[in-house]
PDB file of N, CA and C in Angstrom:
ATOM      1  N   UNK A   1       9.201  13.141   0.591  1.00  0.00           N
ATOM      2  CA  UNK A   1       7.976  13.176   1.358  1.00  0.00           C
ATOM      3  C   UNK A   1       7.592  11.740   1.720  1.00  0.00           C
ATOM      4  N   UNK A   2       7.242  11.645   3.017  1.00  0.00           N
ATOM      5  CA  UNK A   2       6.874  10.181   3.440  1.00  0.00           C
ATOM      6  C   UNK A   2       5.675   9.641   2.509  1.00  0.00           C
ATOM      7  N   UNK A   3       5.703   8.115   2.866  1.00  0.00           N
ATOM      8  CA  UNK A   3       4.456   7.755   1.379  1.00  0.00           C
ATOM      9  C   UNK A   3       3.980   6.902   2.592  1.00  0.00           C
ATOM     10  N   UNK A   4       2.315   6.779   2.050  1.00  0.00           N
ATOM     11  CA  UNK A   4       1.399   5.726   2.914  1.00  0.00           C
ATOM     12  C   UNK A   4       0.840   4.879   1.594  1.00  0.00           C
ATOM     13  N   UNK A   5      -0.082   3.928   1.829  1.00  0.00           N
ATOM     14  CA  UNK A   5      -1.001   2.875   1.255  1.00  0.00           C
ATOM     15  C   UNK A   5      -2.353   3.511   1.102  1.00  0.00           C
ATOM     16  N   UNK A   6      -3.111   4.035   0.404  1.00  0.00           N
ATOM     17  CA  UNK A   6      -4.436   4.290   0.104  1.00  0.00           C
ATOM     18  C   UNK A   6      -4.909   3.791  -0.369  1.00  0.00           C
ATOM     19  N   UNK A   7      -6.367   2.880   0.327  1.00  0.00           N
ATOM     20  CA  UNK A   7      -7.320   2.156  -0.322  1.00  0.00           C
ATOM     21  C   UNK A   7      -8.558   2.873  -0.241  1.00  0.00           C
ATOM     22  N   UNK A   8      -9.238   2.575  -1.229  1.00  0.00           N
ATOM     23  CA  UNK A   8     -10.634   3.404  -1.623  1.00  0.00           C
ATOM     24  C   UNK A   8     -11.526   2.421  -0.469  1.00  0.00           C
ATOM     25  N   UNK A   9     -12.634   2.723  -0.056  1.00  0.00           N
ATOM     26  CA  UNK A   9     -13.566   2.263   0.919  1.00  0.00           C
ATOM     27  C   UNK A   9     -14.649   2.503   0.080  1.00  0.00           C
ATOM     28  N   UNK A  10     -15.763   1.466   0.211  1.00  0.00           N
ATOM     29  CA  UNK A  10     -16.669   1.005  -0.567  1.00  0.00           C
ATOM     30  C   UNK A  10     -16.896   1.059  -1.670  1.00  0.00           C
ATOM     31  N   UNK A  11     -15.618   0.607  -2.291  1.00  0.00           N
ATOM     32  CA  UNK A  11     -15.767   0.340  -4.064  1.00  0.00           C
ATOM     33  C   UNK A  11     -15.563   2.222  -4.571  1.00  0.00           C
ATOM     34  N   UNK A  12     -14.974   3.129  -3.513  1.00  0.00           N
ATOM     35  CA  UNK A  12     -15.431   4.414  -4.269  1.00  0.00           C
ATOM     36  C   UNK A  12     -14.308   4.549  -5.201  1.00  0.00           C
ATOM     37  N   UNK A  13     -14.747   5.284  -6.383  1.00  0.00           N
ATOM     38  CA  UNK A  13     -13.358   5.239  -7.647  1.00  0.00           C
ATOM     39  C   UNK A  13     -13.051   6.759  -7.293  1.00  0.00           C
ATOM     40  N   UNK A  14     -11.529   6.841  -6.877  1.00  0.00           N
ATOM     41  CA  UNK A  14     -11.184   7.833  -6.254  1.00  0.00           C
ATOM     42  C   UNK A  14      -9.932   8.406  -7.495  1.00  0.00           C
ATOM     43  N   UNK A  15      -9.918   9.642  -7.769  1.00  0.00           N
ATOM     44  CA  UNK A  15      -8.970  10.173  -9.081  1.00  0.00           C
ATOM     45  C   UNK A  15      -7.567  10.451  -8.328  1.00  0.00           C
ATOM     46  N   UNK A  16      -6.751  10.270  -8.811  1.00  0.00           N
ATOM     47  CA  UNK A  16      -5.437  10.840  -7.802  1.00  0.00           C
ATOM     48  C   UNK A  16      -4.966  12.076  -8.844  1.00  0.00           C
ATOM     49  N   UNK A  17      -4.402  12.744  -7.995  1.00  0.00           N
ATOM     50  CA  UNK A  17      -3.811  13.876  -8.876  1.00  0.00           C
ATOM     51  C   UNK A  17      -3.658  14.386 -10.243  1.00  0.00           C
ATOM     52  N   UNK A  18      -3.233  12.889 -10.893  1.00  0.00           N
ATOM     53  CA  UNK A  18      -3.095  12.923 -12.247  1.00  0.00           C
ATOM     54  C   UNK A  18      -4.504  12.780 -13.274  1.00  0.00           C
ATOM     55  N   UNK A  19      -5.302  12.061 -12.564  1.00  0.00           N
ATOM     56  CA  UNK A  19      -6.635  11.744 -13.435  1.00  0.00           C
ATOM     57  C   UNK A  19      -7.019  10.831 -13.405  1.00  0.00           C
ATOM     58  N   UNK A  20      -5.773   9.717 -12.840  1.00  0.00           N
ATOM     59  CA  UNK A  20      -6.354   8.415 -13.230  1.00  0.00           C
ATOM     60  C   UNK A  20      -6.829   8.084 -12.120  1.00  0.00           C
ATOM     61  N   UNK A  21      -7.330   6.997 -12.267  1.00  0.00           N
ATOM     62  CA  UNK A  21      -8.356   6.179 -10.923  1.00  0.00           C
ATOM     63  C   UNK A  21      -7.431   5.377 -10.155  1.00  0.00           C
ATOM     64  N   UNK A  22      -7.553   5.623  -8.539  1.00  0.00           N
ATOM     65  CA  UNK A  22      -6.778   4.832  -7.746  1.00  0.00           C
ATOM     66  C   UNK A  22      -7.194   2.938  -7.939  1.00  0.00           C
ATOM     67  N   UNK A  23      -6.230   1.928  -7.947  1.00  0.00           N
ATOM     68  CA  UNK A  23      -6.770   0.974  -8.237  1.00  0.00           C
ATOM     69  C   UNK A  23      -7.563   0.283  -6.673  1.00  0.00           C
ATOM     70  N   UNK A  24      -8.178  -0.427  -7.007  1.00  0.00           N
ATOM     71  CA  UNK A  24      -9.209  -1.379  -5.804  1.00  0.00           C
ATOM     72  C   UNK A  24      -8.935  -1.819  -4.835  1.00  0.00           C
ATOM     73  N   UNK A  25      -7.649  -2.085  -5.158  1.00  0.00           N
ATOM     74  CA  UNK A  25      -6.609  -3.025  -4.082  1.00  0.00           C
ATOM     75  C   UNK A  25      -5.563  -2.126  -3.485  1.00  0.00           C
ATOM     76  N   UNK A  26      -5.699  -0.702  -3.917  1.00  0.00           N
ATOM     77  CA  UNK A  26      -4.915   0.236  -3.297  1.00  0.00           C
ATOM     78  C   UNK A  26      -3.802   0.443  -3.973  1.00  0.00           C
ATOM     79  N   UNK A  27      -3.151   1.307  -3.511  1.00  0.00           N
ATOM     80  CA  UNK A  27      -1.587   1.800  -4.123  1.00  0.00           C
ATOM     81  C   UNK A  27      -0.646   2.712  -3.149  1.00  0.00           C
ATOM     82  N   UNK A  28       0.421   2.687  -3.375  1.00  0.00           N
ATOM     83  CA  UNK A  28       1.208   3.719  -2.483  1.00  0.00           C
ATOM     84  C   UNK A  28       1.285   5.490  -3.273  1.00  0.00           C
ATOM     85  N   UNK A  29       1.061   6.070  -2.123  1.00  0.00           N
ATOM     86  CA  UNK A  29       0.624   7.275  -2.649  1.00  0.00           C
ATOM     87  C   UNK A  29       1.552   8.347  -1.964  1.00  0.00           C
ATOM     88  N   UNK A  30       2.057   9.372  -2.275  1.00  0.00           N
ATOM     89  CA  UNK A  30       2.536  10.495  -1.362  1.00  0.00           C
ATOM     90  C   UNK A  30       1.372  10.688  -0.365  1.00  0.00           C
ATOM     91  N   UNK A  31       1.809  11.277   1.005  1.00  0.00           N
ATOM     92  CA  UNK A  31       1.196  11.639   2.246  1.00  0.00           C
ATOM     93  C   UNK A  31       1.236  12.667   2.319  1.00  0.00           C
ATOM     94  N   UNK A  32       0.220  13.448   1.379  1.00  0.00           N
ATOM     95  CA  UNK A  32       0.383  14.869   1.435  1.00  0.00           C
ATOM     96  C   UNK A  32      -1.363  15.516   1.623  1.00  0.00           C
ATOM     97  N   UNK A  33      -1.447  17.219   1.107  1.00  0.00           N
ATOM     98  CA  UNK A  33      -2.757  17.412   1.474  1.00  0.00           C
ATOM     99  C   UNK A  33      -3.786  16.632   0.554  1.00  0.00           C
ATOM    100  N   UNK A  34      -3.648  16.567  -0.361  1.00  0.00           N
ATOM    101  CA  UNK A  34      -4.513  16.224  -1.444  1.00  0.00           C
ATOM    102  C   UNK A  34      -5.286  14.708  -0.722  1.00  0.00           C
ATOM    103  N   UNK A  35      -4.235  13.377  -0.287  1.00  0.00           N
ATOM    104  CA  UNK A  35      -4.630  12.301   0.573  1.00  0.00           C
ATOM    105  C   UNK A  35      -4.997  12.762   2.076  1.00  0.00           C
ATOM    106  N   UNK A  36      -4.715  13.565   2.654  1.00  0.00           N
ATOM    107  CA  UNK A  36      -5.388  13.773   3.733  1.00  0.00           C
ATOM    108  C   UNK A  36      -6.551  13.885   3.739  1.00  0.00           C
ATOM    109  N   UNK A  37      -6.937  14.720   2.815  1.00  0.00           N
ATOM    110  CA  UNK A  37      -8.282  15.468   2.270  1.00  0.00           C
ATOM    111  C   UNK A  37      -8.973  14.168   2.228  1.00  0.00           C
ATOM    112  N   UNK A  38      -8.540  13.477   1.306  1.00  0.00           N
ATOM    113  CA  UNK A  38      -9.753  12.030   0.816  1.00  0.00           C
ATOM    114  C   UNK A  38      -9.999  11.019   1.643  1.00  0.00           C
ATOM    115  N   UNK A  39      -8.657  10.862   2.715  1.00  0.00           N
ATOM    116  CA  UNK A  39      -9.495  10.303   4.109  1.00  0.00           C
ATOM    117  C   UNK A  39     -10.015  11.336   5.232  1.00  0.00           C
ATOM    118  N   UNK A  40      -9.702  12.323   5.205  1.00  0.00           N
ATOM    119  CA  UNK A  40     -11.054  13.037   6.040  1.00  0.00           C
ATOM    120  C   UNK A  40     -12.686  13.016   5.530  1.00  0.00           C
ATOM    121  N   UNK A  41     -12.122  13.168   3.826  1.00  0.00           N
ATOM    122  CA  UNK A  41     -14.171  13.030   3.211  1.00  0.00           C
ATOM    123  C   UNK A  41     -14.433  11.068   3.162  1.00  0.00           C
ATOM    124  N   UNK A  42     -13.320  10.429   3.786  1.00  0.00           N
ATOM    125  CA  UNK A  42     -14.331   9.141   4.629  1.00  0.00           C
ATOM    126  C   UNK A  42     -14.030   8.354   2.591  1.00  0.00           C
ATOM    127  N   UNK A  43     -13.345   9.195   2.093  1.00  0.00           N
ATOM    128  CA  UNK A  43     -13.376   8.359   0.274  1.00  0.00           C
ATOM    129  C   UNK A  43     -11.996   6.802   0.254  1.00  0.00           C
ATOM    130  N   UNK A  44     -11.143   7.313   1.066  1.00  0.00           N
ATOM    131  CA  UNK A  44     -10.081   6.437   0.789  1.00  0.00           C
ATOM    132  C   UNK A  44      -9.732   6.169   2.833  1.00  0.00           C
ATOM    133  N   UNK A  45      -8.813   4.906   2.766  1.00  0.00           N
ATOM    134  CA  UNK A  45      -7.912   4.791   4.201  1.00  0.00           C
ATOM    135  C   UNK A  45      -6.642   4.472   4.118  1.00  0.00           C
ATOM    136  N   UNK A  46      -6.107   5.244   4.355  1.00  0.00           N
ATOM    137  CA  UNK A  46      -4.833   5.640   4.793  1.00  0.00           C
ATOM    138  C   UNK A  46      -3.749   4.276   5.609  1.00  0.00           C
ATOM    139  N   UNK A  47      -2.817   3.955   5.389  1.00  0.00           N
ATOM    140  CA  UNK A  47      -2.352   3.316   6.204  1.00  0.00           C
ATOM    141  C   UNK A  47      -0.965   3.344   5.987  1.00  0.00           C
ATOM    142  N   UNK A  48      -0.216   2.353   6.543  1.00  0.00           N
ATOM    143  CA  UNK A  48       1.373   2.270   6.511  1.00  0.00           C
ATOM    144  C   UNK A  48       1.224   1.392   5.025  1.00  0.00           C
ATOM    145  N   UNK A  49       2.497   1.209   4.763  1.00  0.00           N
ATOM    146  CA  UNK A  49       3.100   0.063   3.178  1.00  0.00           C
ATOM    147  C   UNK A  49       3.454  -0.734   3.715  1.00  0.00           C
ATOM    148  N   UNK A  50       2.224  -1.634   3.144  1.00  0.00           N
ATOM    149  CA  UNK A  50       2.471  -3.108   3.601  1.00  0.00           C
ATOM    150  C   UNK A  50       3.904  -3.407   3.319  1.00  0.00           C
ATOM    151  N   UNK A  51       4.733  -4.768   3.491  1.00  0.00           N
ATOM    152  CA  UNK A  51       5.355  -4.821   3.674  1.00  0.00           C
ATOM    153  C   UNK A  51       5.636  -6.008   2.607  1.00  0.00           C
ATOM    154  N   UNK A  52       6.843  -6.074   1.648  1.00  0.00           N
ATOM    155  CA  UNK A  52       6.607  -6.967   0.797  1.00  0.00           C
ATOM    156  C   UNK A  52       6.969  -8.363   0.806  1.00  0.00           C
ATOM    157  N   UNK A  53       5.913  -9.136   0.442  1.00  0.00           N
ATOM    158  CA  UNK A  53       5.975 -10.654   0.431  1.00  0.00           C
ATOM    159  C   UNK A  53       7.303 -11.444   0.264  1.00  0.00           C
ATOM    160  N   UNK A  54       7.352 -12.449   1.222  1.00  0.00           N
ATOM    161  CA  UNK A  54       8.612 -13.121   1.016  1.00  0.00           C
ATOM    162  C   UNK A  54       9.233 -13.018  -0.331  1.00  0.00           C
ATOM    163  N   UNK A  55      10.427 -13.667  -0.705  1.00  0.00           N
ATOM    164  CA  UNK A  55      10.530 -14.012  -1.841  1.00  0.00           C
ATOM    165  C   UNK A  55      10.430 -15.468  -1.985  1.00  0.00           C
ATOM    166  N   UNK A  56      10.549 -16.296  -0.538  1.00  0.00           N
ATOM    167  CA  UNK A  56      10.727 -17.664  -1.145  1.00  0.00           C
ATOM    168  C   UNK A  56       9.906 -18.338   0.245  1.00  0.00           C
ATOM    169  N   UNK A  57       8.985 -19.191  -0.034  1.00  0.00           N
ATOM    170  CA  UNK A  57       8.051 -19.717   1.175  1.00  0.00           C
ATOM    171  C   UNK A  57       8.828 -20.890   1.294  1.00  0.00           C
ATOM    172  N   UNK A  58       9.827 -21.718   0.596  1.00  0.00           N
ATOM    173  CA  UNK A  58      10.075 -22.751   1.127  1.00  0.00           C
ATOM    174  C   UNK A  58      11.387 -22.323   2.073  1.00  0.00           C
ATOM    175  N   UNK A  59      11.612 -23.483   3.366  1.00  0.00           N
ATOM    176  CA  UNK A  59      12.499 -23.067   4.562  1.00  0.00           C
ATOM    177  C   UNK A  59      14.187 -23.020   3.644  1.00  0.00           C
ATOM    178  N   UNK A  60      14.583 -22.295   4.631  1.00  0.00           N
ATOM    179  CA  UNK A  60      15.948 -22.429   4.188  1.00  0.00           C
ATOM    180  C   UNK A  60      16.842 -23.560   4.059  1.00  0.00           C
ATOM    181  N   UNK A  61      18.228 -23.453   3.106  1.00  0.00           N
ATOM    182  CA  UNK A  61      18.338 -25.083   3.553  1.00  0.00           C
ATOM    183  C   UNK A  61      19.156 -25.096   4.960  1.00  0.00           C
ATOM    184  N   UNK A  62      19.535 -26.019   5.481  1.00  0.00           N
ATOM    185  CA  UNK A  62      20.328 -26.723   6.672  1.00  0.00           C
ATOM    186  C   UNK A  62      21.724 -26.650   6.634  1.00  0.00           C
ATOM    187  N   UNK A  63      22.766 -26.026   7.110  1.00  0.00           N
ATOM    188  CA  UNK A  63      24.380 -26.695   6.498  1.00  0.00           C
ATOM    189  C   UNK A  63      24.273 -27.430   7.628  1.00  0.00           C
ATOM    190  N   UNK A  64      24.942 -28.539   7.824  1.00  0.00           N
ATOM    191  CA  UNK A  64      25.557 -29.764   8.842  1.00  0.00           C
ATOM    192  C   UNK A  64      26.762 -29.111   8.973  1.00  0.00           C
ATOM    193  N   UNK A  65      27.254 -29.226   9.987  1.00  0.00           N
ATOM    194  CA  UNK A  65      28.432 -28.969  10.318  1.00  0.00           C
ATOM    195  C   UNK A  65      29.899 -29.553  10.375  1.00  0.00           C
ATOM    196  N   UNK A  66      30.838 -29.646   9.888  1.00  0.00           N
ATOM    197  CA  UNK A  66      32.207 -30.689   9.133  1.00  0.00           C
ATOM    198  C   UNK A  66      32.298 -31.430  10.483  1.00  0.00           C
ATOM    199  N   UNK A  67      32.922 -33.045  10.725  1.00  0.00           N
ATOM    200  CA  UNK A  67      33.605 -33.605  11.116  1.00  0.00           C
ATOM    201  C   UNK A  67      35.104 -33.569  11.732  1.00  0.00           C
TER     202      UNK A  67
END
């Protein structure tokens, strides 16, 4: 089943399936009825998965090319 990003909207503490509380900063969730439901009641937003952070911010190195 495809998965989206669900973040809670205004601090709301939203339960996911299991019981526990979705965290603040969001989480990846199945895209099913249960998340549809909680962004239609306006509780969570829905989006694509972000995409994950580099692994390395410094540039690559250079090869020079032989003589």
């Amino acid at each position: 089943m495809p998965q989206v990003f669900a973040t809670p909207i205004n601090g709301a503490r939203v339960r996911k399936p299991d019981g526990q509380i979705l965290k603040a900063e969001g989480e990846t969730v199945e895209r099913d009825s249960f998340w549809l439901r909680r962004a239609a009641d306006g509780d969570v937003a829905l989006s694509d998965i972000p995409a994950a952070p580099a692994a390395s911010a410094a540039p690559a190195e250079t090869v020079k090319p032989r003589k």
